[in-house]
Protein backbone atom coordinates (compact mmCIF):
# COMPACT_ATOMS: atom_id res chain seq x y z
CA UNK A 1 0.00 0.00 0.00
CA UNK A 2 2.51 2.49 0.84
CA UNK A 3 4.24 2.21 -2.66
CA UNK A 4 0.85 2.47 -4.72
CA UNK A 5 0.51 6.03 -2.27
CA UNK A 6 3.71 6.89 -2.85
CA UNK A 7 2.88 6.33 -7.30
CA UNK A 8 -0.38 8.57 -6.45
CA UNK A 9 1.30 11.66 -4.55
CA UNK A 10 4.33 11.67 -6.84
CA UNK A 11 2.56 11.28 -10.45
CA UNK A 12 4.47 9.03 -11.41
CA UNK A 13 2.32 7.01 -13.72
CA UNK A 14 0.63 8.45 -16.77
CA UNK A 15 -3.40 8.23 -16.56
CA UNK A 16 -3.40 7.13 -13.07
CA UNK A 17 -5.99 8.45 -11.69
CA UNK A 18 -4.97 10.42 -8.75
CA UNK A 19 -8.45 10.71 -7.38
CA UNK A 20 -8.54 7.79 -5.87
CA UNK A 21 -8.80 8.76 -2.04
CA UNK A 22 -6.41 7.46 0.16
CA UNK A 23 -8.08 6.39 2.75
CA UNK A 24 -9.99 3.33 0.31
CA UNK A 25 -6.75 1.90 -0.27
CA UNK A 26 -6.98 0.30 3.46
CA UNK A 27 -9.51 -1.36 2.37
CA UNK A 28 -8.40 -3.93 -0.36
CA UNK A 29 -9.89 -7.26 0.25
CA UNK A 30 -7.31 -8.72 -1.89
CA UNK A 31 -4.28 -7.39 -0.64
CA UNK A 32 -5.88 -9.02 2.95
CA UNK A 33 -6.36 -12.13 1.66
CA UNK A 34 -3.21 -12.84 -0.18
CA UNK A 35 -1.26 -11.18 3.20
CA UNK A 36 -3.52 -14.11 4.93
CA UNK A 37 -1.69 -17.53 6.34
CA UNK A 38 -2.38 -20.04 8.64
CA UNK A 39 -2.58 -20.14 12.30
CA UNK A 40 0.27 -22.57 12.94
CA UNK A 41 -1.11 -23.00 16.75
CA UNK A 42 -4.24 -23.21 18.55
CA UNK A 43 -5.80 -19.22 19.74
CA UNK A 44 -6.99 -20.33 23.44
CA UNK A 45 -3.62 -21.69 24.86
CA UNK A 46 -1.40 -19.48 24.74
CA UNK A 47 -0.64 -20.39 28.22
CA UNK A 48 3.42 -20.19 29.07
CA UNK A 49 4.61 -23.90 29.44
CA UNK A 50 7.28 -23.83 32.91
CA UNK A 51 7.39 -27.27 33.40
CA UNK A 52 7.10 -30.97 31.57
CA UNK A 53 3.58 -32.11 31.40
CA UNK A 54 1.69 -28.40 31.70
CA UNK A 55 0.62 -28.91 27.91
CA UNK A 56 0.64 -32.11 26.27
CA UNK A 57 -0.51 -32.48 22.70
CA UNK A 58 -2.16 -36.18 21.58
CA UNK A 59 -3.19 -37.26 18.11
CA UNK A 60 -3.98 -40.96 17.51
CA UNK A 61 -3.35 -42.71 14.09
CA UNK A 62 -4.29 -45.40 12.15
CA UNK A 63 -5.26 -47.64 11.06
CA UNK A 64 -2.23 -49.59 10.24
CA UNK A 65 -1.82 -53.29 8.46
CA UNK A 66 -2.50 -55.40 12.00
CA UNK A 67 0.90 -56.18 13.58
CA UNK A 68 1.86 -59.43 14.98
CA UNK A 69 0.58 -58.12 18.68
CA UNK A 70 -2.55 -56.97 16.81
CA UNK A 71 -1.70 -53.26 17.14
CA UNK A 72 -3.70 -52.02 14.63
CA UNK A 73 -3.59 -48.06 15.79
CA UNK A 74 -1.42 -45.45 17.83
CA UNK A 75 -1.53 -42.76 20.19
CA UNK A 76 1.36 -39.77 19.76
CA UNK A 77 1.64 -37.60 22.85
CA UNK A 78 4.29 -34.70 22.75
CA UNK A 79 4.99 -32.43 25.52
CA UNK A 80 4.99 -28.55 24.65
CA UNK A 81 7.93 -28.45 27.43
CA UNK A 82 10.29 -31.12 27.33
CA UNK A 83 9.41 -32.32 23.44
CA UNK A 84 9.12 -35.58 24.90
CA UNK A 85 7.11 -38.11 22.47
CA UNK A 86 5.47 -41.28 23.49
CA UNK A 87 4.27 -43.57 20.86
CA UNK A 88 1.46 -45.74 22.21
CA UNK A 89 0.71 -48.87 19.99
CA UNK A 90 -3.32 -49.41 20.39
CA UNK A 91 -5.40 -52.22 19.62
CA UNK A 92 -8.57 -50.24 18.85
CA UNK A 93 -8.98 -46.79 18.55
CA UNK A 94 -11.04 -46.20 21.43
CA UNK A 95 -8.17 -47.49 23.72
CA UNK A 96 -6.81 -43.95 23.46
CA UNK A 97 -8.65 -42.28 26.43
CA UNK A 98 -7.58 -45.42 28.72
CA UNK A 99 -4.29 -44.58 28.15
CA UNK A 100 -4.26 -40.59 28.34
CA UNK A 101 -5.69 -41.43 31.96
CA UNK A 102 -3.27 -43.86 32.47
CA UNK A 103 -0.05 -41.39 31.40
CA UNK A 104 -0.64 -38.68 33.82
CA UNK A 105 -0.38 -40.97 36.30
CA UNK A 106 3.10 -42.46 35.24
CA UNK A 107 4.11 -39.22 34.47
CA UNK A 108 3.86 -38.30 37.96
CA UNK A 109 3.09 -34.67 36.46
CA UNK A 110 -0.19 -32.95 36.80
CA UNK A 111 -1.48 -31.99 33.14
CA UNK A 112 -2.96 -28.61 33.00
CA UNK A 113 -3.66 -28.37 29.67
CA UNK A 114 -4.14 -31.14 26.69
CA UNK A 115 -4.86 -30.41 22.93
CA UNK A 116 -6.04 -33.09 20.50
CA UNK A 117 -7.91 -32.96 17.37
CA UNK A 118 -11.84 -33.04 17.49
CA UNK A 119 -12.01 -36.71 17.33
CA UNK A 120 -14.43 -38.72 19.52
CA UNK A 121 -12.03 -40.65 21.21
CA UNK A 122 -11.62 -37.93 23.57
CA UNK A 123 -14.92 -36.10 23.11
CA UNK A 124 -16.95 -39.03 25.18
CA UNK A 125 -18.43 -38.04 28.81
CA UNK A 126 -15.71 -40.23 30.42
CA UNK A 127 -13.59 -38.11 29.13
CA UNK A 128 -14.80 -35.06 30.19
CA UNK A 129 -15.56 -36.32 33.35
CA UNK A 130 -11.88 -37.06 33.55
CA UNK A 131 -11.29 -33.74 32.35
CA UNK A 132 -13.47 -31.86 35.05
CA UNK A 133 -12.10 -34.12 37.82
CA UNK A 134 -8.65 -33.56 37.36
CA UNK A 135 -8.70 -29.82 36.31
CA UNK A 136 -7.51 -30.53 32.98
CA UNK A 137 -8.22 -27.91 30.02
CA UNK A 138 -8.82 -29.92 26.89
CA UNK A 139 -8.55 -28.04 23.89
CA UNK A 140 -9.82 -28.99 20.25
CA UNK A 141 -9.42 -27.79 17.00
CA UNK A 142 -11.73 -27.14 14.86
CA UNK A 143 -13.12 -29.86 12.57
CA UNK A 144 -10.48 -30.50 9.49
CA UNK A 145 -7.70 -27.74 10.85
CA UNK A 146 -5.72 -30.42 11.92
CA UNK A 147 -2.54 -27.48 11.86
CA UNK A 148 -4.28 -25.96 15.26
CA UNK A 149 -3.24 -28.94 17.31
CA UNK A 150 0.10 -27.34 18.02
CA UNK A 151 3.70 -29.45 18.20
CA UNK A 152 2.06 -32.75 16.81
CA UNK A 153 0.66 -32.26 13.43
């Protein structure tokens, strides 16, 4: 913007029209939207991470061919603090919110925060019971902006 004002006021460019008021080149939806990116992390959290386990991020994957111990899915859980990753081999899907229970615990760490995608997994009223019980702010992203969900995508 400042070098198309700086064309106008000098008169620089033949038939230009100098009319134009300034003030309406603010307002180019164009410009906006090709200036637009991505949000690379999630708005709510922007919480400061002191110590390993404040924020965790968890996406599960799969499926996968079946392995010989019948692992057929996984849960990914990265720590915003430490950068820790745990890889959780899962029979079944839904075996992921067993297990995010099960990790504070051996973590010995109390999560304040956890962000996963919007899948049901963790979406269930177990979960959020869990969630309520042990203080724990679970954040989602929206549906198919799989880049929100922080350190893990």
């Amino acid at each position: 913007m400042r070098t198309v004002r700086k064309i106008l006021k000098l008169n620089v460019v033949k038939g230009l029209k100098t009319s134009i008021p300034l003030n309406d080149l603010e307002k180019c939806e164009s410009c906006s939207l090709a200036k637009s990116q991505h949000l690379t992390i999630m708005l709510s959290s922007r919480m400061i991470v002191a110590a390993p386990g404040d924020v965790l991020a968890i996406d599960p994957m799969g499926p996968f061919p079946q392995s010989l111990n019948k692992f057929s899915y996984a849960l990914i859980i990265k720590d915003h603090f430490s950068l820790l990753v745990a890889f959780i081999p899962l029979k079944e899907k839904s075996g992921a919110a067993e297990h995010i229970m099960k990790f504070e615990q051996l973590t010995l760490r109390k999560v304040k925060c956890l962000q996963s995608g919007n899948g049901g997994e963790f979406n269930s009223k177990l979960m959020e019971d869990f969630f309520r019980r042990e203080g724990i702010f679970h954040e989602k992203t929206f549906p198919y902006k799989h880049h929100q969900n922080g350190k893990i995508e």
